[in-house]
Every structure is written in C-alpha cells, then in structure tokens.
PDB file of N, CA and C in Angstrom:
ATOM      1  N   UNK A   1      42.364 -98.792-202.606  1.00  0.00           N
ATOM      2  CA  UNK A   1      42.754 -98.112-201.381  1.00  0.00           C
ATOM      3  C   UNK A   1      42.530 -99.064-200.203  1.00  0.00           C
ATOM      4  N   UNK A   2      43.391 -98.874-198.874  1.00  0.00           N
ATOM      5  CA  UNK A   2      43.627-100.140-197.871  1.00  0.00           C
ATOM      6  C   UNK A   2      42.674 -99.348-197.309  1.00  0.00           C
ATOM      7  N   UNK A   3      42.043 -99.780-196.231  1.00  0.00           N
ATOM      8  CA  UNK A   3      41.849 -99.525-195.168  1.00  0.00           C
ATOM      9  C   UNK A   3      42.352-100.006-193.974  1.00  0.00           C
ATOM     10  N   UNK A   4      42.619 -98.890-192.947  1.00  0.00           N
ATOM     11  CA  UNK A   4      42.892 -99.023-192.047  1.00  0.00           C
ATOM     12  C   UNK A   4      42.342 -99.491-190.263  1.00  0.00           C
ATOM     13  N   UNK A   5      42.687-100.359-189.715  1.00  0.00           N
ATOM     14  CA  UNK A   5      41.972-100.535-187.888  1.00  0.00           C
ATOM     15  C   UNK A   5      43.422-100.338-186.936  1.00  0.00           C
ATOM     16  N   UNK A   6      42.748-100.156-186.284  1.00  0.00           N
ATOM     17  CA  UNK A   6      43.675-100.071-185.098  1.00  0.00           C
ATOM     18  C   UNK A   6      43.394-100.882-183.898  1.00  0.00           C
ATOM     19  N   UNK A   7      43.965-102.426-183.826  1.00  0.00           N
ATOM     20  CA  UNK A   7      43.901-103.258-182.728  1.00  0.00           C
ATOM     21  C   UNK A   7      44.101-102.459-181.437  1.00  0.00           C
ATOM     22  N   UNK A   8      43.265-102.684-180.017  1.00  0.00           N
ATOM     23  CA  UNK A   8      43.338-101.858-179.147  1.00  0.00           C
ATOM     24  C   UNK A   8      44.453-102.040-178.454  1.00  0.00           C
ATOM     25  N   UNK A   9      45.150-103.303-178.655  1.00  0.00           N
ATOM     26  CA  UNK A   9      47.018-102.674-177.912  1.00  0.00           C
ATOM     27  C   UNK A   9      47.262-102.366-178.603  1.00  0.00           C
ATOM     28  N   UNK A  10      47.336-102.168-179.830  1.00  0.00           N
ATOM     29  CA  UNK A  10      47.705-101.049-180.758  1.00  0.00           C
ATOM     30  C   UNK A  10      48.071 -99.342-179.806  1.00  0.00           C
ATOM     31  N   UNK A  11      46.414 -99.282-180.018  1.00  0.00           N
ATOM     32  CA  UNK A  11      45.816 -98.018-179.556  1.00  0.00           C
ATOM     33  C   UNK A  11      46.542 -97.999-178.497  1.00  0.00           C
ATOM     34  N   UNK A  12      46.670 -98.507-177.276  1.00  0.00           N
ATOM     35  CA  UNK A  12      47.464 -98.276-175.611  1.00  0.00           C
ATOM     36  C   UNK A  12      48.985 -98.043-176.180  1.00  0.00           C
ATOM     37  N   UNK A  13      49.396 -98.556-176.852  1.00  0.00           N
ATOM     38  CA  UNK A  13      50.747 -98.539-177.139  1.00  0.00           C
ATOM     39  C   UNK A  13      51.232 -96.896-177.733  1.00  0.00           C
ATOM     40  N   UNK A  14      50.351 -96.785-178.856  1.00  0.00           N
ATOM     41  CA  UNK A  14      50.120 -95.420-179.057  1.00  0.00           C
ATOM     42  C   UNK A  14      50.427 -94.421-178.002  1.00  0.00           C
ATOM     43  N   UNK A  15      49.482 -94.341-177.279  1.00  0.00           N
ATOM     44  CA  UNK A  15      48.720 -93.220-176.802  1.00  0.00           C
ATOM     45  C   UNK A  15      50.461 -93.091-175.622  1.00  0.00           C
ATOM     46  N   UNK A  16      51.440 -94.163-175.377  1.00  0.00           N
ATOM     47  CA  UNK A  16      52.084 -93.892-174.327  1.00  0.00           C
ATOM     48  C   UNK A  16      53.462 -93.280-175.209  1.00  0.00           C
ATOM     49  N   UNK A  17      53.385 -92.862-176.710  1.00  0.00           N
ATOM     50  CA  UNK A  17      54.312 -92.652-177.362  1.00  0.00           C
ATOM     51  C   UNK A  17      54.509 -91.089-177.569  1.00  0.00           C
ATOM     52  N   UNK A  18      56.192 -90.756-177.634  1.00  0.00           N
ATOM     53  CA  UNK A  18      55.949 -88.996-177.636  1.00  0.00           C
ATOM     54  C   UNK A  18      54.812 -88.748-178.967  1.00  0.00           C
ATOM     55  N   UNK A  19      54.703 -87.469-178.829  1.00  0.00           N
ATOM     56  CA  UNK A  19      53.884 -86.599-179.563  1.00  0.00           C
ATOM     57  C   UNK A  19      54.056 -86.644-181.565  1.00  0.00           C
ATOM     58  N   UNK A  20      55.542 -86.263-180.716  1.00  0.00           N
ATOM     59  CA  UNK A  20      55.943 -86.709-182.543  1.00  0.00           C
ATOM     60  C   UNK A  20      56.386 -87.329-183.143  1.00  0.00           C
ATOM     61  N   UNK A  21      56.603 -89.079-182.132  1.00  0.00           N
ATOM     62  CA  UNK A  21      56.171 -89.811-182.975  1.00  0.00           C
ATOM     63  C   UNK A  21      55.030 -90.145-183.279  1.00  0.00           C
ATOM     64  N   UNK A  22      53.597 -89.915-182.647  1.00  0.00           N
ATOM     65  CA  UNK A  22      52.632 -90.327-183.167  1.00  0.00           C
ATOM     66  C   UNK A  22      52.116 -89.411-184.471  1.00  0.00           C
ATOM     67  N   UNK A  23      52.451 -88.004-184.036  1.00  0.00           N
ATOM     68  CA  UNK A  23      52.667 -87.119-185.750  1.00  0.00           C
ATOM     69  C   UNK A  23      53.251 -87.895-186.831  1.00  0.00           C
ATOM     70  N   UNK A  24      54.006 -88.462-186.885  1.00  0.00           N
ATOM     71  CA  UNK A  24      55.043 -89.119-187.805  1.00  0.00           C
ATOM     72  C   UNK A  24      54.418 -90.284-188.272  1.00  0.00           C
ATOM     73  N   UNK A  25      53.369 -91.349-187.261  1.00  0.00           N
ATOM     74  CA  UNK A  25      52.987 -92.321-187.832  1.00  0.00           C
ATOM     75  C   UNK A  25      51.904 -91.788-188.595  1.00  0.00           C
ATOM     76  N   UNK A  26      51.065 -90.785-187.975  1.00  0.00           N
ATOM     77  CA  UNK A  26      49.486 -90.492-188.545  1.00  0.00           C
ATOM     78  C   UNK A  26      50.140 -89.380-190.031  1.00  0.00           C
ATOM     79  N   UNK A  27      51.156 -89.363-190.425  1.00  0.00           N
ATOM     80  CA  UNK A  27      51.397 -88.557-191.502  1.00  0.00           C
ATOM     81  C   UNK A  27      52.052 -89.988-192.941  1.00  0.00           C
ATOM     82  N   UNK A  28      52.464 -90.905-192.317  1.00  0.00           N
ATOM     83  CA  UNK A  28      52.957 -92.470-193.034  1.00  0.00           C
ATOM     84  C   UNK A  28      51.851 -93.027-193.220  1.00  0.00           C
ATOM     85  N   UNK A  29      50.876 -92.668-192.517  1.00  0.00           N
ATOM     86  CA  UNK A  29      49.643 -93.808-192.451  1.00  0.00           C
ATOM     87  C   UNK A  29      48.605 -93.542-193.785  1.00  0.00           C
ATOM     88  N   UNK A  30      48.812 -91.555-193.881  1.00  0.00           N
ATOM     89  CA  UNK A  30      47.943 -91.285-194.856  1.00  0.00           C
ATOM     90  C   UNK A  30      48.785 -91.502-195.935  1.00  0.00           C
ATOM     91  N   UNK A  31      50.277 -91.987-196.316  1.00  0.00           N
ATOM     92  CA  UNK A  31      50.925 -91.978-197.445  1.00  0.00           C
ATOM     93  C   UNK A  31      50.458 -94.044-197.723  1.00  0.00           C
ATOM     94  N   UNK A  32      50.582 -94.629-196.306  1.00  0.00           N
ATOM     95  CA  UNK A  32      50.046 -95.770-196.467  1.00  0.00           C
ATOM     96  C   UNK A  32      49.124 -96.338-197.031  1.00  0.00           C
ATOM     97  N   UNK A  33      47.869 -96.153-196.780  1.00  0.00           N
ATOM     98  CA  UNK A  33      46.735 -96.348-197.505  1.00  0.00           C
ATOM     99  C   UNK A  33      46.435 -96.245-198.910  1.00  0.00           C
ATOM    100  N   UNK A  34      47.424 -95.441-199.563  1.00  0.00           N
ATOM    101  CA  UNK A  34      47.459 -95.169-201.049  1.00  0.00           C
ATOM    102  C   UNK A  34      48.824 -95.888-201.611  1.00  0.00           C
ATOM    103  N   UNK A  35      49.456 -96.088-200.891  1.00  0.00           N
ATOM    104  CA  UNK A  35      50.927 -97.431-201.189  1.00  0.00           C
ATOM    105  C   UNK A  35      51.789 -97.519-200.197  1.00  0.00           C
ATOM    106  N   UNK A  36      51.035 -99.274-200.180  1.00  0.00           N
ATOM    107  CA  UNK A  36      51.889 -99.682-198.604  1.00  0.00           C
ATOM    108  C   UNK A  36      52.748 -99.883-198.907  1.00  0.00           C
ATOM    109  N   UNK A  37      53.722 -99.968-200.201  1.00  0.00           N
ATOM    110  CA  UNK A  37      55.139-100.428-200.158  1.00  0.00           C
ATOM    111  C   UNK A  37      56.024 -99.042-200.820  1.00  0.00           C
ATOM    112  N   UNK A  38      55.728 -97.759-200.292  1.00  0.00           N
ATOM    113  CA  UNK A  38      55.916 -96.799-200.534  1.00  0.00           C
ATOM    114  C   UNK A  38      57.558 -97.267-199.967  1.00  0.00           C
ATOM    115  N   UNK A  39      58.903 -96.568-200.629  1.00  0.00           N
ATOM    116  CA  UNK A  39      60.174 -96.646-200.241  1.00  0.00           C
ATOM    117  C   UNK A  39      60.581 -96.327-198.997  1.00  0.00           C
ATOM    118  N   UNK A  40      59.998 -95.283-198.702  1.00  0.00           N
ATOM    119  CA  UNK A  40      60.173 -94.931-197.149  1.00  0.00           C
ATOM    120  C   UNK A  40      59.748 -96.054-195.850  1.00  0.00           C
ATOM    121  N   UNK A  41      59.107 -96.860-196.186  1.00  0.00           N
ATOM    122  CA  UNK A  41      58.796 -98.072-194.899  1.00  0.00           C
ATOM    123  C   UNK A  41      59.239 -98.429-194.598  1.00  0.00           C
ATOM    124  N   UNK A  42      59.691 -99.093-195.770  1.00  0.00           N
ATOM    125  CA  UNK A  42      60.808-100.417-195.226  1.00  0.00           C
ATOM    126  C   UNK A  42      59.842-101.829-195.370  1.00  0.00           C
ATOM    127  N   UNK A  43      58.712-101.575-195.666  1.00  0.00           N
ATOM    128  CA  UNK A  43      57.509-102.671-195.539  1.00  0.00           C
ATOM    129  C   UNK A  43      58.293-103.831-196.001  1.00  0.00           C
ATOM    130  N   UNK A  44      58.259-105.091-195.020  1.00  0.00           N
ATOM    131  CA  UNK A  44      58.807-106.214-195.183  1.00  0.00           C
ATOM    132  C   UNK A  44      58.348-107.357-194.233  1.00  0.00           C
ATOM    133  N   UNK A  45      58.104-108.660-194.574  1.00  0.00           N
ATOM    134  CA  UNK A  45      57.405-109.685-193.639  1.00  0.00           C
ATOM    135  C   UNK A  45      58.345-110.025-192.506  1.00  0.00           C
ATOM    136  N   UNK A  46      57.403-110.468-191.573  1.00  0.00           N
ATOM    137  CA  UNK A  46      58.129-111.075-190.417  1.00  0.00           C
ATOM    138  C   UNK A  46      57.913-112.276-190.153  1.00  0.00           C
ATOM    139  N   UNK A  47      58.984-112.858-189.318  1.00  0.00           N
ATOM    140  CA  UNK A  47      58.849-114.260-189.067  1.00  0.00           C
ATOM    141  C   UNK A  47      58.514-114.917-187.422  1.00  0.00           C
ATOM    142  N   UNK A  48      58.783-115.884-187.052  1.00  0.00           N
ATOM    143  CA  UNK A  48      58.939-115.860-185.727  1.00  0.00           C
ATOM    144  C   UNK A  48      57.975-115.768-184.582  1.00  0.00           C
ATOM    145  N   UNK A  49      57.680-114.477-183.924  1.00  0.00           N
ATOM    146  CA  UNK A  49      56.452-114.124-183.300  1.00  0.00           C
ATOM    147  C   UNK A  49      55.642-113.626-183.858  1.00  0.00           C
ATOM    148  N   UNK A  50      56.042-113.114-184.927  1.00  0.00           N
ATOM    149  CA  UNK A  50      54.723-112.011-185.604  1.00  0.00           C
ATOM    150  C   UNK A  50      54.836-112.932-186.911  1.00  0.00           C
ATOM    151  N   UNK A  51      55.069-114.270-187.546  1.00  0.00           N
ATOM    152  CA  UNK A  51      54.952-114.635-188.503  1.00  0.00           C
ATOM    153  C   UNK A  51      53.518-113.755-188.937  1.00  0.00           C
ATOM    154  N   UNK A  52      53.692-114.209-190.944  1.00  0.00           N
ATOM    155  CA  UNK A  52      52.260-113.767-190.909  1.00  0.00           C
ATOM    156  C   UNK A  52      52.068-111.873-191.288  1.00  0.00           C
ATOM    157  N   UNK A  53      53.086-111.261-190.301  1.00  0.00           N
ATOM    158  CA  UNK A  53      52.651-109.993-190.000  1.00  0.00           C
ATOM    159  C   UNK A  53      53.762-109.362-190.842  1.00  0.00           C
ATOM    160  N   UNK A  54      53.542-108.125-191.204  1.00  0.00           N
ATOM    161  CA  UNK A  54      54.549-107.206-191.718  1.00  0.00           C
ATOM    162  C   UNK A  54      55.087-105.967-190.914  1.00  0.00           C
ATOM    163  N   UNK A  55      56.002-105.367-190.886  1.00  0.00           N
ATOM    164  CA  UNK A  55      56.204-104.401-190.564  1.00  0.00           C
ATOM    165  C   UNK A  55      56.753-102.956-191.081  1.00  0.00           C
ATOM    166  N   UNK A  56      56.316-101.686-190.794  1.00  0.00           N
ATOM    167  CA  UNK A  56      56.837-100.513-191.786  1.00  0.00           C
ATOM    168  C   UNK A  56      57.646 -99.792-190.733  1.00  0.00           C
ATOM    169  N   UNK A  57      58.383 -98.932-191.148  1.00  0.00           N
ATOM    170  CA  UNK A  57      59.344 -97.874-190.646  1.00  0.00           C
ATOM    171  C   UNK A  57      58.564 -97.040-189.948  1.00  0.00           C
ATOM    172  N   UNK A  58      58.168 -96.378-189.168  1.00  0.00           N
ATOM    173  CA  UNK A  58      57.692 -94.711-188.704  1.00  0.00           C
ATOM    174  C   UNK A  58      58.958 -93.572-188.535  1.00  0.00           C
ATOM    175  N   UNK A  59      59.893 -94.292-187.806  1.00  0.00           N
ATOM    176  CA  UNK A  59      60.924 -93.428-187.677  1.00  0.00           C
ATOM    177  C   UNK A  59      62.483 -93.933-187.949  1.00  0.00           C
ATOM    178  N   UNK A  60      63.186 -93.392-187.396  1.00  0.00           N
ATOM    179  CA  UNK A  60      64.177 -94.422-187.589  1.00  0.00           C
ATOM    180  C   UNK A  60      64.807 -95.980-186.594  1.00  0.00           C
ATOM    181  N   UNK A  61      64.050 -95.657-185.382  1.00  0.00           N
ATOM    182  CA  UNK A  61      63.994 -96.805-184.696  1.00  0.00           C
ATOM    183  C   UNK A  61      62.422 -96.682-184.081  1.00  0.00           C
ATOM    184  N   UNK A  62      61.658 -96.387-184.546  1.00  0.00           N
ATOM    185  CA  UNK A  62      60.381 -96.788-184.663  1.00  0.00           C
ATOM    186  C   UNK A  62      59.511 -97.715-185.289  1.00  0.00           C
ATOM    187  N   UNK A  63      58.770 -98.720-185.311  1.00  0.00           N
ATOM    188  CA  UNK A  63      58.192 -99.792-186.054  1.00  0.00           C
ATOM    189  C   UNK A  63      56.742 -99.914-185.400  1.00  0.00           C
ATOM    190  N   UNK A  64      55.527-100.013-186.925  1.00  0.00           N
ATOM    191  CA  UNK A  64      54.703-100.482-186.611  1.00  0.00           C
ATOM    192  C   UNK A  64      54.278-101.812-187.618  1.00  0.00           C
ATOM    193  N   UNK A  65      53.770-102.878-186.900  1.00  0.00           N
ATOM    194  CA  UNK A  65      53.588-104.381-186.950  1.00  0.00           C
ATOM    195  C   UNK A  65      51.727-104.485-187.536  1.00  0.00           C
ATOM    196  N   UNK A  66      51.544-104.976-188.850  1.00  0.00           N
ATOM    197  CA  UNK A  66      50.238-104.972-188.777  1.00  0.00           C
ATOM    198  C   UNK A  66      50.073-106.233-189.635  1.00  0.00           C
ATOM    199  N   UNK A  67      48.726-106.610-189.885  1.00  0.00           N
ATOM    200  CA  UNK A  67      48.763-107.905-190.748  1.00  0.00           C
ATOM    201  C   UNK A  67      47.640-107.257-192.509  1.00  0.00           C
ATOM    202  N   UNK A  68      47.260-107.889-192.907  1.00  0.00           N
ATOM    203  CA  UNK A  68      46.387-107.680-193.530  1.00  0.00           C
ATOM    204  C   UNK A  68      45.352-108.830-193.996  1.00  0.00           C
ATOM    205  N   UNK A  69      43.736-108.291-193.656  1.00  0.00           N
ATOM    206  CA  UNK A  69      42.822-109.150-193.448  1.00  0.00           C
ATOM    207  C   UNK A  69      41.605-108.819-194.710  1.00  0.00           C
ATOM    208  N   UNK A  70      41.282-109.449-195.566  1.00  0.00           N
ATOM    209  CA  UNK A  70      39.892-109.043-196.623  1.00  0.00           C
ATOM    210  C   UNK A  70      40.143-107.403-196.530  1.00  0.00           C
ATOM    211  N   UNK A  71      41.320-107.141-197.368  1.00  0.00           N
ATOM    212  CA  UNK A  71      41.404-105.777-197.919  1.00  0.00           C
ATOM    213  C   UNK A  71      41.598-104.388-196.459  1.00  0.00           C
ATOM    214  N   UNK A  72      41.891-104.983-195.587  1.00  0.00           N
ATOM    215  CA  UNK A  72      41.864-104.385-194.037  1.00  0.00           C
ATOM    216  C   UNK A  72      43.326-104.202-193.132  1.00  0.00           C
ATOM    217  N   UNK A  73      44.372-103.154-193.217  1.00  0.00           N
ATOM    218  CA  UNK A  73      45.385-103.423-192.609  1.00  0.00           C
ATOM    219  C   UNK A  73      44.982-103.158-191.177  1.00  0.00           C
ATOM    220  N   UNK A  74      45.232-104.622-190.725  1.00  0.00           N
ATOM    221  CA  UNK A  74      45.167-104.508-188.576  1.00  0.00           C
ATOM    222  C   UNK A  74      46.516-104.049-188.023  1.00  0.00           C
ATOM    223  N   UNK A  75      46.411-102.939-187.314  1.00  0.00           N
ATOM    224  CA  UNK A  75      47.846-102.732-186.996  1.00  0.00           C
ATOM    225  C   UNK A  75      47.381-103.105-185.351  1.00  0.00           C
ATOM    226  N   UNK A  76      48.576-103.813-185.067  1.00  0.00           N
ATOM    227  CA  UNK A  76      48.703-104.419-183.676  1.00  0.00           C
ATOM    228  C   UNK A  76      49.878-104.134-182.776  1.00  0.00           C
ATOM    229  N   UNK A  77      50.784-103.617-183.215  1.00  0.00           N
ATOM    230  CA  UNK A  77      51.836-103.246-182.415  1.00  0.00           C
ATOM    231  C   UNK A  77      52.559-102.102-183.099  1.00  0.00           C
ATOM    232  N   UNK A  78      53.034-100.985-182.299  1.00  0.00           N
ATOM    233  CA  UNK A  78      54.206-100.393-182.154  1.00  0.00           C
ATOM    234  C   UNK A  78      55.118 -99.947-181.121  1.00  0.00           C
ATOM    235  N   UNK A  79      56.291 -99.563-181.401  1.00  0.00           N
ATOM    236  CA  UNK A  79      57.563 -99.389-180.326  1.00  0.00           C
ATOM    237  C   UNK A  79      58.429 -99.465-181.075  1.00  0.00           C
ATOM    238  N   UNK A  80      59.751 -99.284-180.538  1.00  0.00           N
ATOM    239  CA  UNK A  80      60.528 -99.320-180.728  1.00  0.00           C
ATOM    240  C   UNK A  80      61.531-100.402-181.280  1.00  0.00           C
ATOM    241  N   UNK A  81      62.336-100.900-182.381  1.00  0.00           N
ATOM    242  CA  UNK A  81      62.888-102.617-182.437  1.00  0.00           C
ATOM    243  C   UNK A  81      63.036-103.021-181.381  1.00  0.00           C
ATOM    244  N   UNK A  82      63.730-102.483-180.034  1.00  0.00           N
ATOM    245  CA  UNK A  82      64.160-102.729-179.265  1.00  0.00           C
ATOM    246  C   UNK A  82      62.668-104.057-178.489  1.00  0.00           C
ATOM    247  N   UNK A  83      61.697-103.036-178.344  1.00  0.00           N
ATOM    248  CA  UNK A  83      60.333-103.226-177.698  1.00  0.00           C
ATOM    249  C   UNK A  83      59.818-104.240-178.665  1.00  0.00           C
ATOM    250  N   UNK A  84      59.919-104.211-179.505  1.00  0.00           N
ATOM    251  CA  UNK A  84      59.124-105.124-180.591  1.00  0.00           C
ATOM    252  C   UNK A  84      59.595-106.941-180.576  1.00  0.00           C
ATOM    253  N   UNK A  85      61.295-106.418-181.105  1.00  0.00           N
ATOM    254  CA  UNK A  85      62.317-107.511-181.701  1.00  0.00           C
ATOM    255  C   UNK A  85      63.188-107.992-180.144  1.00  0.00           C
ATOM    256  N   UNK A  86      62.987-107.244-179.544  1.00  0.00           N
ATOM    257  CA  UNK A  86      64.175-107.994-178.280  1.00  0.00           C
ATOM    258  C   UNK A  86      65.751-107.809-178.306  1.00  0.00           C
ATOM    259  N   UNK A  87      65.873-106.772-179.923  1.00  0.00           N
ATOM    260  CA  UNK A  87      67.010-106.976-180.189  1.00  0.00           C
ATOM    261  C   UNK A  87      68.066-105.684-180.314  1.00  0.00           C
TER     262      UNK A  87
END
C-alpha cells in the first residue's frame, strides 16, 4: 500500500478548487493507494517541467502531478491541463 503527502502548493492549489472536484480527487485517492495504475487515471510519466513526475486523471480536464519517493506518493500539483501543461 502507497502512501500518501500532500506538498503544500499542493494543498493551496486544492483548497482554491470547486467542491466537487476536490470530492472527486479525495474519492481517486482512496482507489489510489491500493492501485496507482488503476484504468481510470490515466497514470502516465511526464517529461519536460515535471520530468521525473507522473500524472493521474481526477476529472476529465482535471490533473494531479505527483512523484514517488521511498514508497511515498508527493503530490505537488493540481489544475487543470490548461494550468498545468500550458496547453
């Protein structure tokens, strides 16, 4: 089983997101921890700025960005692709 942190821009990023998407992540997160490459994610590496880092689905243009450290997923970013990717 992973465990989970929450980098504190993480956390700020959060807290400025509607309601249900943060329902939506904290309901992925508990399917997360028991399989991060569950079909629904999308879990796949990134390159670029977030080399290093992976990212999963929350919604359908929702994304959260985390790495993994000695058995520890750090999640460090979410938003939107738009907010994330530039793109």
């Amino acid at each position: 089983m992973l465990l989970v942190y929450r980098h504190k821009k993480f956390s700020k990023e959060f807290k400025k997101l509607l309601r249900v998407v943060q329902e939506k992540f904290e309901q992925k997160i508990g399917i997360f921890v028991i399989d991060q490459y569950s079909v629904g994610f999308n879990n796949h590496g990134l390159k670029r700025k977030y080399n290093g880092c992976r990212s999963i689905d929350i919604t359908g243009d929702y994304r959260a960005i985390y790495y993994i450290n000695n058995s520890i997923a750090i999640f460090i970013h979410i938003g939107t692709h738009h907010q994330l990717y530039g793109k």
